[in-house]
Protein backbone atom coordinates (compact mmCIF):
# COMPACT_ATOMS: atom_id res chain seq x y z
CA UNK A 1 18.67 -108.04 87.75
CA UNK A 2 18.82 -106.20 84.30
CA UNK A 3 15.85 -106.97 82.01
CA UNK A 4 15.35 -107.24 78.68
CA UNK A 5 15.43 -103.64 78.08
CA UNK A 6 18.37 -102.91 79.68
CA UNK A 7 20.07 -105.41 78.56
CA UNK A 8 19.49 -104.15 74.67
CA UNK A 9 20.38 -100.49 76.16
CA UNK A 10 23.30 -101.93 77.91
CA UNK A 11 24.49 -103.48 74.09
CA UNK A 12 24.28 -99.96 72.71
CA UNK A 13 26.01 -98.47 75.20
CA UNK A 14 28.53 -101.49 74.66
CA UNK A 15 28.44 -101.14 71.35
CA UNK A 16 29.42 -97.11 71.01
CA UNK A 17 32.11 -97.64 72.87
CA UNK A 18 32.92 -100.66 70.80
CA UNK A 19 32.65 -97.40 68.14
CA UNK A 20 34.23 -95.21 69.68
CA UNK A 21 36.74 -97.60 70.22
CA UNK A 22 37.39 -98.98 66.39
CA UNK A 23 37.62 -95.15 64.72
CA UNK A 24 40.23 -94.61 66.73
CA UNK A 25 41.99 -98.04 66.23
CA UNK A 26 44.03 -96.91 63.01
CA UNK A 27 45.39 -93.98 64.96
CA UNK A 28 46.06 -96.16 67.86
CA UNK A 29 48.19 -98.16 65.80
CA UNK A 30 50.40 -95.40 65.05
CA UNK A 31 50.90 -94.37 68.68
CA UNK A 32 48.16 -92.12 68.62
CA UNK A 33 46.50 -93.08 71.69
CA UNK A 34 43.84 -91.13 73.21
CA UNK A 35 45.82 -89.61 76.15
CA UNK A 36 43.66 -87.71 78.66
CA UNK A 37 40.43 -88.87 77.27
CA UNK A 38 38.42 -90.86 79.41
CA UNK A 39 35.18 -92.61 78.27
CA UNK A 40 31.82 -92.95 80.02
CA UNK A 41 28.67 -94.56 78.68
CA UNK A 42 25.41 -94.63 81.12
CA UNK A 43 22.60 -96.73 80.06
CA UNK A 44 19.32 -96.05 81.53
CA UNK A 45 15.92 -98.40 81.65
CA UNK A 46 13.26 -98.27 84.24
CA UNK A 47 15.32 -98.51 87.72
CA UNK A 48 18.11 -99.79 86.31
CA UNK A 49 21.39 -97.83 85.48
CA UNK A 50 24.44 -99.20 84.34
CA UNK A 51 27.99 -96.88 83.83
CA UNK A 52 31.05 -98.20 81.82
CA UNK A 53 34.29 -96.25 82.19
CA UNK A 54 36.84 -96.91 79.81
CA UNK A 55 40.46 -95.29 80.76
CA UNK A 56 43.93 -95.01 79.34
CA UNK A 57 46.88 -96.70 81.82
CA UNK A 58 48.29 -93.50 81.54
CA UNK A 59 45.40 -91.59 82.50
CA UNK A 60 45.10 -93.76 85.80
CA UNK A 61 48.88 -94.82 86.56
CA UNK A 62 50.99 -92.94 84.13
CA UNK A 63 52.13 -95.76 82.26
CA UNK A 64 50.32 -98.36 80.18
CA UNK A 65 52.53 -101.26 79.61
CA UNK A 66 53.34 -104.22 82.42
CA UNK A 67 54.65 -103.00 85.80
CA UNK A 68 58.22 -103.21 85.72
CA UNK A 69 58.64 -102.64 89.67
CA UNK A 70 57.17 -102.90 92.85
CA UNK A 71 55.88 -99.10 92.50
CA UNK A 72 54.41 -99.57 89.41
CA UNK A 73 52.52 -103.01 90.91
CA UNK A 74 51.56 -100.96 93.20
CA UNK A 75 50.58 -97.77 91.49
CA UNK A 76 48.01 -100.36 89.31
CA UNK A 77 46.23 -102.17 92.60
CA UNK A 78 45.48 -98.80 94.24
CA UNK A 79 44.16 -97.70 91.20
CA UNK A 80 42.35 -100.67 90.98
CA UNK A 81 41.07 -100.01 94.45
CA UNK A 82 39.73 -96.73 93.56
CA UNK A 83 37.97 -97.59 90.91
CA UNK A 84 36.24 -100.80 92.66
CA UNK A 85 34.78 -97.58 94.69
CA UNK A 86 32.56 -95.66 92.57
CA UNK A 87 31.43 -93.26 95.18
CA UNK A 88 34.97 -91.46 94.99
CA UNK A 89 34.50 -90.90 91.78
CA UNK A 90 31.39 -89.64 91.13
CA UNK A 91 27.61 -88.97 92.41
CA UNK A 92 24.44 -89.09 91.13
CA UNK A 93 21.75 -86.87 92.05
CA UNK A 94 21.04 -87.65 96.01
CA UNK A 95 16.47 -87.10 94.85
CA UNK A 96 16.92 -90.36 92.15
CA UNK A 97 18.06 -92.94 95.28
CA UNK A 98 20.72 -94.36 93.42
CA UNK A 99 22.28 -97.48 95.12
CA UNK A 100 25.49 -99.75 93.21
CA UNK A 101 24.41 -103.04 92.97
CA UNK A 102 26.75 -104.86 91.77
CA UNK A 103 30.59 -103.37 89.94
CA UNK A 104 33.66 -105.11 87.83
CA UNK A 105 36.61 -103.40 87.22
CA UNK A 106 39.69 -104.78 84.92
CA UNK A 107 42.63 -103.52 83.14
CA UNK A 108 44.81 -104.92 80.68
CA UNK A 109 48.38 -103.33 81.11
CA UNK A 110 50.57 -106.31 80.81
CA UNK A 111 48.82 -108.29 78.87
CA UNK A 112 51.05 -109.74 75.87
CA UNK A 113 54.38 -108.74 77.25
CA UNK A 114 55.06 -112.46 79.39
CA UNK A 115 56.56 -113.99 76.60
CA UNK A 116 59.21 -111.08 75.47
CA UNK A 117 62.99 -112.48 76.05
CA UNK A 118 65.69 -110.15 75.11
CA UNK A 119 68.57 -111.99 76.21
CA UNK A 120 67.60 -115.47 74.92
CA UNK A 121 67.84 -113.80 71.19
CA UNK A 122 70.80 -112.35 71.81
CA UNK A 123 72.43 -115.37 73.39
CA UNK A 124 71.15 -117.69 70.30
CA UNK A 125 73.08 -115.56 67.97
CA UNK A 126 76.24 -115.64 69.26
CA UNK A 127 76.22 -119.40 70.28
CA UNK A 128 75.41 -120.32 66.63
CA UNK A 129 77.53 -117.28 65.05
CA UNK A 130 79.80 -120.09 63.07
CA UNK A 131 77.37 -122.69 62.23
CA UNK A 132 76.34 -123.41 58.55
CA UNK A 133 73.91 -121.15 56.84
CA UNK A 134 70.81 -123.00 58.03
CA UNK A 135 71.52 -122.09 61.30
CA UNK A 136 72.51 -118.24 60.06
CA UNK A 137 68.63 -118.40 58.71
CA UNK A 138 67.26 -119.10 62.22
CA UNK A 139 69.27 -117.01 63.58
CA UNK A 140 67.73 -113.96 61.34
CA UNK A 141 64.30 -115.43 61.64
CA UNK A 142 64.67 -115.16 65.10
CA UNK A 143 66.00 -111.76 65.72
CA UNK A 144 63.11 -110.58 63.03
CA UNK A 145 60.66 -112.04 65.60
CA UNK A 146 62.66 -110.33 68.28
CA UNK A 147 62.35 -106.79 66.22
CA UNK A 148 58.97 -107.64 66.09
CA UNK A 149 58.30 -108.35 69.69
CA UNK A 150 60.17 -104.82 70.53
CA UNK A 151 57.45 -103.38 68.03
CA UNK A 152 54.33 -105.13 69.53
CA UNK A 153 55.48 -103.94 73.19
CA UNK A 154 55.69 -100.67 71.69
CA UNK A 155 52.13 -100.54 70.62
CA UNK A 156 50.63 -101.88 73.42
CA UNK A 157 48.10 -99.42 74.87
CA UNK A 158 47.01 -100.73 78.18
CA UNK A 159 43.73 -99.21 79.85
CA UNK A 160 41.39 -99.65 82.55
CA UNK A 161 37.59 -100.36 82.63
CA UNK A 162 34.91 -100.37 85.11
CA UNK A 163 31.28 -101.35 85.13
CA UNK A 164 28.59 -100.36 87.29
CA UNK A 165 25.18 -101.35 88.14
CA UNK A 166 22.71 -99.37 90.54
CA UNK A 167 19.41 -99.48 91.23
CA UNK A 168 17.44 -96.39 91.71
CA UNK A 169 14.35 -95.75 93.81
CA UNK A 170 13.34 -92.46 91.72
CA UNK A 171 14.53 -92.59 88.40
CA UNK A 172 12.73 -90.10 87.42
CA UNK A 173 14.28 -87.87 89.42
CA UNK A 174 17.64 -88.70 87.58
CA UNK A 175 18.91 -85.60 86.59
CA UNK A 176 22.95 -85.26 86.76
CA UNK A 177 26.12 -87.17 87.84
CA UNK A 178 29.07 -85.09 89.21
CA UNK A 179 32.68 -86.57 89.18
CA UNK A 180 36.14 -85.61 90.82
CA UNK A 181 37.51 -88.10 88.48
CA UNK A 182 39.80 -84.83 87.53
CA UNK A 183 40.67 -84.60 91.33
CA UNK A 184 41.70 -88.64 91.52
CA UNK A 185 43.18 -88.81 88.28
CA UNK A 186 45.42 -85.97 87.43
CA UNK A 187 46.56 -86.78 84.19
CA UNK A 188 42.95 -86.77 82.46
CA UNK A 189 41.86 -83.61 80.51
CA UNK A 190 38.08 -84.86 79.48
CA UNK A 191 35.52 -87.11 79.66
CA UNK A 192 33.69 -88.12 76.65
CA UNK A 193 30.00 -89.19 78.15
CA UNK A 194 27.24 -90.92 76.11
CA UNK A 195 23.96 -91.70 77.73
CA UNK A 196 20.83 -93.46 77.15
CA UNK A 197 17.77 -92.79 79.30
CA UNK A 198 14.09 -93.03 79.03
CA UNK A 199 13.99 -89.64 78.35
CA UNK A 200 16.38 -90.23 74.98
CA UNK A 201 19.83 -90.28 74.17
CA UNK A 202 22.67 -87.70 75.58
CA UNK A 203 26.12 -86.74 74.99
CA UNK A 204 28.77 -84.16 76.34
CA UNK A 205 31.97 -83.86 77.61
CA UNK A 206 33.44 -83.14 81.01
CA UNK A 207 36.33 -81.45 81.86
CA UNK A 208 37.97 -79.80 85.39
CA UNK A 209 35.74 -76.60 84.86
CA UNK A 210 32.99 -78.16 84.04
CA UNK A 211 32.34 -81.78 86.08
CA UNK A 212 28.97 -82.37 86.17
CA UNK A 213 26.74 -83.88 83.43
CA UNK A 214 23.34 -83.67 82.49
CA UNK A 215 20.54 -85.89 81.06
């Protein structure tokens, strides 16, 4: 179980992603998702290690709004699968006896889409096409909410994120975790990694040359 420590180190490494997450917000807004940039944050206390990994739908399954097929529902529960297996991903240092404890992986593709009805707009409009001009105001108000459901599908940005929890037997042997998250996941082109350890606080990037990080 994660003490006290690692619980505060856990809510940094929360809360720069949180961070990381809200500079890039504005630019999110205006389709400027991060494509091909995963995030990793490792927090570190005693024999405790926790890793978050935060990634883009279309890093993962190509896509980042709901499935619209059986492929696509598909595409997200192997993915899903994958990640619920951390040792495919990535390994840290055999000498530091890491061992996952417990893991949770989500993903929010979908989410926010249920309630989008094209037809029923359109088929409002033309059954009340001659009523009076109350009706003709519903009937705008309507297909503005319509417009804007078209726009909030738009600017959904649906990722994936994983937590995991291991406990080591030699943590201070803990020197490096190497990933083939390039290998599983094609469509990434880094990994943004922030760390906190006993020994202080790390950051780098990892890309297909270069897939190994160090604390």
């Amino acid at each position: 179980m994660l003490n006290k420590n690692m619980l505060a180190l856990s809510a940094i490494a929360l809360g720069m992603a949180s961070t990381a997450s809200a500079d890039h917000d504005e630019h999110r807004q205006h389709d400027a998702h991060q494509h091909g940039v995963v995030e990793w944050h490792i927090a570190q206390d005693g024999d405790e290690l926790l890793a978050e990994i935060t990634a883009p739908g279309s890093d993962v399954v190509g896509f980042e709004h709901a499935p619209e097929n059986a492929a696509q529902k598909a595409a997200i529960e192997k993915a899903m699968t994958t990640l619920a297996k951390p040792g495919a991903l990535f390994a840290i240092n055999a000498e530091a006896g890491c061992e996952l404890e417990s893991h949770t992986v989500s993903n929010t593709l979908g989410k926010g889409n249920g309630d989008h009805h094209d037809h029923d707009h359109h088929a409002h409009e033309e059954g009340h096409h001659d009523e009076h001009d109350d009706h003709e105001h519903h009937e705008e108000h309507a297909h503005h909410d319509h417009d804007h459901d078209d726009h909030d599908k738009k600017m959904l940005h649906g990722e994936f994120s994983a937590q995991y929890t291991f406990h080591c037997q030699s943590p201070d042997s803990l020197k490096t975790v190497s990933t083939n998250w390039f290998e599983v996941f094609g469509n990434t082109e880094k990994i943004s990694v922030q760390a906190i350890t006993d020994k202080g606080v790390v950051a780098g990037k990892l890309v297909p040359a270069s897939n190994t990080f160090r604390f």
